[in-house]
N, C-alpha and C. Protein backbone atom coordinates (compact mmCIF):
# COMPACT_ATOMS: atom_id res chain seq x y z
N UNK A 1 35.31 -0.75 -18.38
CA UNK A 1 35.23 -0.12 -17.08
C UNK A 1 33.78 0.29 -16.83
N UNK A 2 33.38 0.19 -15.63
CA UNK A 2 31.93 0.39 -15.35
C UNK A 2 31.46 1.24 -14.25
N UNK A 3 31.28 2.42 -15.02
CA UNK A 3 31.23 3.64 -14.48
C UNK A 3 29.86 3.79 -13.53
N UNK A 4 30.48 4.77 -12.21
CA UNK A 4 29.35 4.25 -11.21
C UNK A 4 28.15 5.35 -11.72
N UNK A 5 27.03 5.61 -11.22
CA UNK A 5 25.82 5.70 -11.21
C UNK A 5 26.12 7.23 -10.36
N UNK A 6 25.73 8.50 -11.29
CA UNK A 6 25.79 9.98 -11.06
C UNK A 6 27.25 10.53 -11.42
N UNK A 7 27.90 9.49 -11.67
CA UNK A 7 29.58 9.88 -12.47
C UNK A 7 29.42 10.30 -13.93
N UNK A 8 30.63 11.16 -14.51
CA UNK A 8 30.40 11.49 -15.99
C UNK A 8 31.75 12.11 -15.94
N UNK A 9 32.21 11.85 -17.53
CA UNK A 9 33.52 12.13 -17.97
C UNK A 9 33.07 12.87 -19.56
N UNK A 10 33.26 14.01 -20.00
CA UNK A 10 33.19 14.23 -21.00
C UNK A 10 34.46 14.99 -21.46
N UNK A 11 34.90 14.96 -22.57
CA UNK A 11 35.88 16.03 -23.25
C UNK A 11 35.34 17.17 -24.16
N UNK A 12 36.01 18.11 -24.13
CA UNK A 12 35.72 19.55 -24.63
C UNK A 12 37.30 19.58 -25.64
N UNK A 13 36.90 20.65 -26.47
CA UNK A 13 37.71 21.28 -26.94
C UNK A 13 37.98 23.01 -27.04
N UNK A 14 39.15 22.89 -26.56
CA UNK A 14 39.43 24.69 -26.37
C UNK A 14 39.88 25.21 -27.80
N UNK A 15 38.97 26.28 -27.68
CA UNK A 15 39.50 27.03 -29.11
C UNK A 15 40.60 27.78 -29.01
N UNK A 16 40.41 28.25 -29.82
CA UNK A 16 41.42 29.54 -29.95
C UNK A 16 41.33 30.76 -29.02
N UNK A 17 40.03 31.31 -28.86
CA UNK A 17 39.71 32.25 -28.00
C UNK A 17 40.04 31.81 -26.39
N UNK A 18 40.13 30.67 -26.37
CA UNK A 18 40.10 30.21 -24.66
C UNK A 18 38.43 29.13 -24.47
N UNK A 19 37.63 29.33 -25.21
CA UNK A 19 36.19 28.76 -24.95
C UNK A 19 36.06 27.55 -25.46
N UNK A 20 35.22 27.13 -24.79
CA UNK A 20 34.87 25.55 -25.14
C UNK A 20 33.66 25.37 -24.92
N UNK A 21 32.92 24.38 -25.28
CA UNK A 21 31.56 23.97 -25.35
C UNK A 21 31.18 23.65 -24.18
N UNK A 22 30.48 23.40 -23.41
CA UNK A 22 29.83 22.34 -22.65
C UNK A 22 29.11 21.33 -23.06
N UNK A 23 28.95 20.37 -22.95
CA UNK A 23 28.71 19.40 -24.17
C UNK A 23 26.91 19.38 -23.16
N UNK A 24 26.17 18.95 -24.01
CA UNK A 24 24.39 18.98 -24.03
C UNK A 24 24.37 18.01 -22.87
N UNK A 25 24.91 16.67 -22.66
CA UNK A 25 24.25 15.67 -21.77
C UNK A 25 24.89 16.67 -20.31
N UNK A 26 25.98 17.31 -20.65
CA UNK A 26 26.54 17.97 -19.06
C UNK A 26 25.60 18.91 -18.63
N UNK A 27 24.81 19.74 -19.47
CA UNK A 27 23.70 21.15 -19.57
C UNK A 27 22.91 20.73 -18.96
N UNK A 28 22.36 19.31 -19.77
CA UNK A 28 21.48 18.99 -19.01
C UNK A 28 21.28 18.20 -17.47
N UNK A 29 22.27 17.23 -17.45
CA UNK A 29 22.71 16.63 -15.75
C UNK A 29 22.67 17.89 -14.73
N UNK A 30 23.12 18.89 -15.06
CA UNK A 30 23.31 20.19 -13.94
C UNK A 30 22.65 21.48 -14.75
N UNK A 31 21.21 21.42 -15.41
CA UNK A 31 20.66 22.24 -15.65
C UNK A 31 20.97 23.55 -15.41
N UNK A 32 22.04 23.94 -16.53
CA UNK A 32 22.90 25.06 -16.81
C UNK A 32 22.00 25.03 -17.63
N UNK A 33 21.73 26.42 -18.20
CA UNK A 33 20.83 27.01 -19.30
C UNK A 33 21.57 28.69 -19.84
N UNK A 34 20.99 28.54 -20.74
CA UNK A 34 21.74 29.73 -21.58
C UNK A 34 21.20 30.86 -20.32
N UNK A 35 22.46 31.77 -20.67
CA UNK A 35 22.57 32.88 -19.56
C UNK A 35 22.89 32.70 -18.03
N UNK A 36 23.39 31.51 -17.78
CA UNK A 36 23.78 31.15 -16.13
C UNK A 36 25.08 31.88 -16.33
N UNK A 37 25.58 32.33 -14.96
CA UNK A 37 27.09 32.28 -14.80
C UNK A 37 27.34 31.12 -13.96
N UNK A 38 28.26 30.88 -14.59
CA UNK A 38 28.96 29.61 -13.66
C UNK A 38 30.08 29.95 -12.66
N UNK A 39 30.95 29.03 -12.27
CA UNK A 39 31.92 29.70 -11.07
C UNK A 39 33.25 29.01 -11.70
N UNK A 40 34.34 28.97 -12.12
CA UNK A 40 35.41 28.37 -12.44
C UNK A 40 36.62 28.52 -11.48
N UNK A 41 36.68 26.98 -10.46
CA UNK A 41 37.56 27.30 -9.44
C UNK A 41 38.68 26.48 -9.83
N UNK A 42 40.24 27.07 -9.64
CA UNK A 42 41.49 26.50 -9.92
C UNK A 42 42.08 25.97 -9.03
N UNK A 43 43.20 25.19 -9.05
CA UNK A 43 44.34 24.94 -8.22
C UNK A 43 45.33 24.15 -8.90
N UNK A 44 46.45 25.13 -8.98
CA UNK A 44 47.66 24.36 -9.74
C UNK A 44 47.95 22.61 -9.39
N UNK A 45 47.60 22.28 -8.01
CA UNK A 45 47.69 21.39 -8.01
C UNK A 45 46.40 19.91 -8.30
N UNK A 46 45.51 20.80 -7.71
CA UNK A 46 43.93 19.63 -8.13
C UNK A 46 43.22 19.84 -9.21
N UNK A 47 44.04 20.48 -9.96
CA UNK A 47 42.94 20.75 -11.19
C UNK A 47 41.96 22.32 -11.38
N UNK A 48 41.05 21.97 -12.31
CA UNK A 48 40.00 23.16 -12.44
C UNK A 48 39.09 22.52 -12.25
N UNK A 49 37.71 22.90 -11.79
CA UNK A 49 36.25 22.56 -11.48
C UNK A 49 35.28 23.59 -11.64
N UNK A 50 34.53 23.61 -12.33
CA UNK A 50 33.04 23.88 -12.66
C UNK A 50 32.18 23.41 -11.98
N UNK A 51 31.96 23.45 -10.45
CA UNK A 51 30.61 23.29 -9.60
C UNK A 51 29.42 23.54 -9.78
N UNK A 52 28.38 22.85 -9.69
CA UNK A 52 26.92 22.96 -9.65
C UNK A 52 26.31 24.32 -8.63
N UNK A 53 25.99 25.03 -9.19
CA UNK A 53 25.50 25.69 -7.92
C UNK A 53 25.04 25.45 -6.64
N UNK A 54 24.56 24.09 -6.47
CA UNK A 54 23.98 24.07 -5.01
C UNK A 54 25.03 22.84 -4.78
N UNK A 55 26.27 22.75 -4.99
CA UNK A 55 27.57 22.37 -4.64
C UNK A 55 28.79 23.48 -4.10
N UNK A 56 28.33 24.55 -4.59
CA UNK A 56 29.54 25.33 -4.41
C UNK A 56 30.34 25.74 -3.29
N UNK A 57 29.81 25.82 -2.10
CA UNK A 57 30.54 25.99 -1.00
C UNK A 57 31.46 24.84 -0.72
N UNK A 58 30.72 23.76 -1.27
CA UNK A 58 31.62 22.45 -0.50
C UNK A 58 32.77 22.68 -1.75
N UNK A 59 32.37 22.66 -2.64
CA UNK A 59 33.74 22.57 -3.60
C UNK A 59 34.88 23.14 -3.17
N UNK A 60 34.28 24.65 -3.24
CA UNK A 60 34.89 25.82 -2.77
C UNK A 60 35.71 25.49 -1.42
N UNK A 61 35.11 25.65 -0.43
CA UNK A 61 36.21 24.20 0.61
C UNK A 61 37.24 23.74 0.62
N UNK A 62 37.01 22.72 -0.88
CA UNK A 62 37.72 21.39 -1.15
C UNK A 62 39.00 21.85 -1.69
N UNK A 63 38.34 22.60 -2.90
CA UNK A 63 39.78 23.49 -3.50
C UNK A 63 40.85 24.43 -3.20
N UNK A 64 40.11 25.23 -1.86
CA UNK A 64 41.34 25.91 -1.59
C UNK A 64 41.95 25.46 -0.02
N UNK A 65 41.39 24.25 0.13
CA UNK A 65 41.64 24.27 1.45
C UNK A 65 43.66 24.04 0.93
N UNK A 66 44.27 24.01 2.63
CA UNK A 66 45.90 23.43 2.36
C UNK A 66 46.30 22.14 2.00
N UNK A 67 45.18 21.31 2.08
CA UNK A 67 45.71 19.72 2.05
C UNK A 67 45.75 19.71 0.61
């Protein structure tokens, strides 16, 4: 399969506490650096998402809209 160009799939593992890594190539694609807060948005039905900061409104949007 030939993954398009600014796409990325990585897996994590949840511990015990609830935490998981962010894996280094993701840190670095969206230059998260030690001490950011991030935003963790849910929806039982679309999933969870971790937005980029200068994504977040649109996410934010996306996820809670009704559709």
């Amino acid at each position: 399969m030939k993954i398009p160009k600014g796409k990325y799939a990585w897996t994590v593992t949840v511990g015990e506490k609830g935490q998981f890594v962010i894996p280094k190539q993701a840190r670095e694609v969206f230059g998260i650096k030690p001490g950011d807060t991030l935003i963790l948005l849910g929806d039982e039905e679309k999933g969870i998402a971790i937005p980029p900061k200068s994504t977040f409104a649109k996410y934010m949007e996306e996820i809670f809209s009704d559709q």
